[in-house]
C-alpha atoms as a PDB file:
ATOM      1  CA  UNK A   1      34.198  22.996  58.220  1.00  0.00           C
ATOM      2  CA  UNK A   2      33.408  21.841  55.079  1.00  0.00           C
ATOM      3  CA  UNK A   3      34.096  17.979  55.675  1.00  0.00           C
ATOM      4  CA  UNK A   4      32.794  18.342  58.847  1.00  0.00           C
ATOM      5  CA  UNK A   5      29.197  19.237  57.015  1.00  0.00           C
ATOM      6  CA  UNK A   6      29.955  16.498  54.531  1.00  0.00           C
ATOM      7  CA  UNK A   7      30.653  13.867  57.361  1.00  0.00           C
ATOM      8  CA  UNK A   8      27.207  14.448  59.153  1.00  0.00           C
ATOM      9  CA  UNK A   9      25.337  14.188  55.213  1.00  0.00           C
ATOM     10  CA  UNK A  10      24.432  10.183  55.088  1.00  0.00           C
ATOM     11  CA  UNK A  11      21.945  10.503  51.680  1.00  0.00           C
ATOM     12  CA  UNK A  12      22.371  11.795  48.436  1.00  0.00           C
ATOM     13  CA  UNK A  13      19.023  14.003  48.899  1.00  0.00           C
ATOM     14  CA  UNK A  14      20.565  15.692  51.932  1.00  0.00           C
ATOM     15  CA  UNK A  15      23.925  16.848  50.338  1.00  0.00           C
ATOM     16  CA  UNK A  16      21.846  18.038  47.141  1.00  0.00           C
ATOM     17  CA  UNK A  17      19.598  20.065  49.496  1.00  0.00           C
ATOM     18  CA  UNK A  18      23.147  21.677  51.184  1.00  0.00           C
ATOM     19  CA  UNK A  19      25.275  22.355  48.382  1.00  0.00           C
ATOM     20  CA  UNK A  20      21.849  24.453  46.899  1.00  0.00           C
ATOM     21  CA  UNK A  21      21.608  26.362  49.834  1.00  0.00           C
ATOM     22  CA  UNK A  22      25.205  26.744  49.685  1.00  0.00           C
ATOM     23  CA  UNK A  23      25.405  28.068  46.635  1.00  0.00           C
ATOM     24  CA  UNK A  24      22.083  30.546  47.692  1.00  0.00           C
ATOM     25  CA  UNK A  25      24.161  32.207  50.399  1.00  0.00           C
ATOM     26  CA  UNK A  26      27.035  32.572  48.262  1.00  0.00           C
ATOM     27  CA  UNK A  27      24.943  34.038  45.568  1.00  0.00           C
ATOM     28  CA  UNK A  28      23.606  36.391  47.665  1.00  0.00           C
ATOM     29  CA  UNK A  29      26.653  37.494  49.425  1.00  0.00           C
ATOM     30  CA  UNK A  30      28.596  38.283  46.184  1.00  0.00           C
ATOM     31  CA  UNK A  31      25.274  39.728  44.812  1.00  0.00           C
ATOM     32  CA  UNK A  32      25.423  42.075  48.064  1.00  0.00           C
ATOM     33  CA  UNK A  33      29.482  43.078  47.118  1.00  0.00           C
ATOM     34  CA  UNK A  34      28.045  44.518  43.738  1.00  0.00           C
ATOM     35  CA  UNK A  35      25.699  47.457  43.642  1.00  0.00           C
ATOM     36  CA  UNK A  36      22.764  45.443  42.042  1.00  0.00           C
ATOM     37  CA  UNK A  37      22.216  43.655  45.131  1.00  0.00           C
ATOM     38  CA  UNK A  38      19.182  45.858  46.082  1.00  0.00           C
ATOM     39  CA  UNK A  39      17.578  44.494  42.246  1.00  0.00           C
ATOM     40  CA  UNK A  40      17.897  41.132  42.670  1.00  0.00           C
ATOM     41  CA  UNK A  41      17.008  38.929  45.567  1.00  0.00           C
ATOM     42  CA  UNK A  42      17.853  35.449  46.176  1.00  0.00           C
ATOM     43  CA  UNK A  43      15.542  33.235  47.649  1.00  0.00           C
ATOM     44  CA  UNK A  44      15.923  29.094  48.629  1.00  0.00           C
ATOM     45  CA  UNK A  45      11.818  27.764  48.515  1.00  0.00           C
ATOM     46  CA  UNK A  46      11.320  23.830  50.191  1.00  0.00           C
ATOM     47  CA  UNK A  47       7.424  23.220  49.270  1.00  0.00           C
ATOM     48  CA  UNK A  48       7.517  20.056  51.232  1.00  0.00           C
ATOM     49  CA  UNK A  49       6.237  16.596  50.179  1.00  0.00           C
ATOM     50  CA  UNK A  50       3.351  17.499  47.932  1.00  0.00           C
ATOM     51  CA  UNK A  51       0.963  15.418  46.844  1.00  0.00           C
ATOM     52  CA  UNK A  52       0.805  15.750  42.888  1.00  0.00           C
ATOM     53  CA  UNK A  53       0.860  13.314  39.994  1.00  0.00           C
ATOM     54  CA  UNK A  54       4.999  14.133  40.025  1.00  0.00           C
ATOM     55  CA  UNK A  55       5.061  10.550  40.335  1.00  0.00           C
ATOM     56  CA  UNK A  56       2.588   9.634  37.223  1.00  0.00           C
ATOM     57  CA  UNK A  57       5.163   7.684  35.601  1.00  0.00           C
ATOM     58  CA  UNK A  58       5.628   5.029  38.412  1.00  0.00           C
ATOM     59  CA  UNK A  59       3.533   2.295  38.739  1.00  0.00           C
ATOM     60  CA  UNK A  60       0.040   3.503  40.597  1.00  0.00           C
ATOM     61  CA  UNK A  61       0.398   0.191  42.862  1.00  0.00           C
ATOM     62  CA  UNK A  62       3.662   2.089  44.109  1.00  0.00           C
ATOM     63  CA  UNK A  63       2.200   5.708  44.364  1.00  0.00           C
ATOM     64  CA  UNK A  64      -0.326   4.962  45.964  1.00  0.00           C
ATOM     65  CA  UNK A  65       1.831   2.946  48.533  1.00  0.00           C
ATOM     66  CA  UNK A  66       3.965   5.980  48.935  1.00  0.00           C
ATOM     67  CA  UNK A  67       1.611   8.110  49.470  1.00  0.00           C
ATOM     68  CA  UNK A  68      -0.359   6.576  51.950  1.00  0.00           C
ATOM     69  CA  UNK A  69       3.150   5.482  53.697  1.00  0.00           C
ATOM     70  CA  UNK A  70       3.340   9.554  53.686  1.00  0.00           C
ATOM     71  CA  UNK A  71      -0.155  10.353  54.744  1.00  0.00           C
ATOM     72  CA  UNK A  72       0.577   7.916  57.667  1.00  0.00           C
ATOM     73  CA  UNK A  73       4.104   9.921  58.983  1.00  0.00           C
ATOM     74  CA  UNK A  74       2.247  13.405  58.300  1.00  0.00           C
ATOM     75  CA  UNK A  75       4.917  13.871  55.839  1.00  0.00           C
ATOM     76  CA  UNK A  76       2.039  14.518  52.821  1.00  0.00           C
ATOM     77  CA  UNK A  77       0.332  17.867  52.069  1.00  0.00           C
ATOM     78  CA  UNK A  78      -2.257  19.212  49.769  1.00  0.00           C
ATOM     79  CA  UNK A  79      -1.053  21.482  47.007  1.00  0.00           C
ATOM     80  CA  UNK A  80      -2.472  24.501  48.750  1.00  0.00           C
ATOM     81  CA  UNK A  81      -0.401  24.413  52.089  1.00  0.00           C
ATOM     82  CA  UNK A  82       2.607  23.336  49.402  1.00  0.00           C
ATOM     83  CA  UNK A  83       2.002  26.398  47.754  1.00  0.00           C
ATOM     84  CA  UNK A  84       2.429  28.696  50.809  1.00  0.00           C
ATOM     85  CA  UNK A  85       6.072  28.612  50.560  1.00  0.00           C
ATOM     86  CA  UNK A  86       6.348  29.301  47.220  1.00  0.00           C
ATOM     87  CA  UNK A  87       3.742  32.513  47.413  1.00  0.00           C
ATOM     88  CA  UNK A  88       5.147  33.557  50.868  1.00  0.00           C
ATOM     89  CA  UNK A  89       8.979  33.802  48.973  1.00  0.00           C
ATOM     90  CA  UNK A  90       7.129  35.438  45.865  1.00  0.00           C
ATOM     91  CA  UNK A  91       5.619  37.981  47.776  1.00  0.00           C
ATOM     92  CA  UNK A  92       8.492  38.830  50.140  1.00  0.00           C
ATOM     93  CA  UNK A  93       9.237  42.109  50.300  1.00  0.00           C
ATOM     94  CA  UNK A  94      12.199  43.286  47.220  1.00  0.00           C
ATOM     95  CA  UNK A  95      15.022  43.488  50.580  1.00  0.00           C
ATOM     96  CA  UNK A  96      14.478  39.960  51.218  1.00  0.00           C
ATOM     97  CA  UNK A  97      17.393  38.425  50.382  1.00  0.00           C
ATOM     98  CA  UNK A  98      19.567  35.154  51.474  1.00  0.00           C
ATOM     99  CA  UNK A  99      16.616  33.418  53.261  1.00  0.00           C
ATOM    100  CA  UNK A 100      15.404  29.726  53.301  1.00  0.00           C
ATOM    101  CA  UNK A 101      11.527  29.455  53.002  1.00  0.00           C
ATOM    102  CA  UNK A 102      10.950  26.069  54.562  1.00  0.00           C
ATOM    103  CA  UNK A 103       7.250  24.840  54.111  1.00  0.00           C
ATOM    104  CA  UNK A 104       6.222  24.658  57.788  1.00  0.00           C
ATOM    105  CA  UNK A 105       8.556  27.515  59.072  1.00  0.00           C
ATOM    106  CA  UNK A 106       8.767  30.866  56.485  1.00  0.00           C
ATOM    107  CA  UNK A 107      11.768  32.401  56.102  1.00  0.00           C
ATOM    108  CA  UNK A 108      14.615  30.633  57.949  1.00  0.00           C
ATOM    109  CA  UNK A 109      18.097  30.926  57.637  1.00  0.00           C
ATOM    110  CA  UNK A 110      18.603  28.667  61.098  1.00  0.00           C
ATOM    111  CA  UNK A 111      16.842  25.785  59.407  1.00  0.00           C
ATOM    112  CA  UNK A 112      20.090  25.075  57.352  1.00  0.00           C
ATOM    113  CA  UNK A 113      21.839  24.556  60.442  1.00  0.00           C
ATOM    114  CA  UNK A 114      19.076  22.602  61.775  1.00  0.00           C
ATOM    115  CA  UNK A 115      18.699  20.238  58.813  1.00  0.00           C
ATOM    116  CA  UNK A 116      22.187  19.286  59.094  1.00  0.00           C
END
């Protein structure tokens, strides 16, 4: 199964983004062997494309270029919907465990699949 996942990756970004929410799962399944399972949770966040000054060390002519290029695909988002994620996973009740919080979606386990 596993080169069949690797097969359908085509970027670098992609395979980064799978082998972290592989290693999530995992995490939480062994965590859920153990009896400490029900003190720690494990939680994958995706804020999205955020618009920040992440990017204050490339030229402006080119932020500004991406950005709009962004703006244009709906792709960009303010800092407060990026944050949504982030808070909604934060404040997830303690038995939330092994979930995906995508920025547009909540919790999603499915979305893995989907991504792929």
């Amino acid at each position: 199964m596993l080169e069949y996942l690797l097969h359908r990756l085509h970027s670098p970004p992609k395979a980064m983004i799978m082998f972290l929410l592989l290693f999530s799962y995992e995490l939480h399944h062994q965590l859920g062997l153990m009896d400490i399972s029900r003190h720690v949770s494990v939680i994958t966040v995706d804020p999205g494309v955020v618009e920040s000054n992440i990017m204050r060390e490339v030229p402006p002519c080119l932020c500004s270029l991406a950005f709009k290029v962004l703006r244009r695909l709906c792709l960009l988002q303010s800092p407060e919907v990026g944050i949504s994620s982030i808070l909604d996973s934060a404040l997830a009740p303690p038995e939330t465990s092994g979930v995906y919080f995508f920025w547009w979606k909540g919790p999603d386990c499915q979305l893995f699949y989907a991504f792929l």
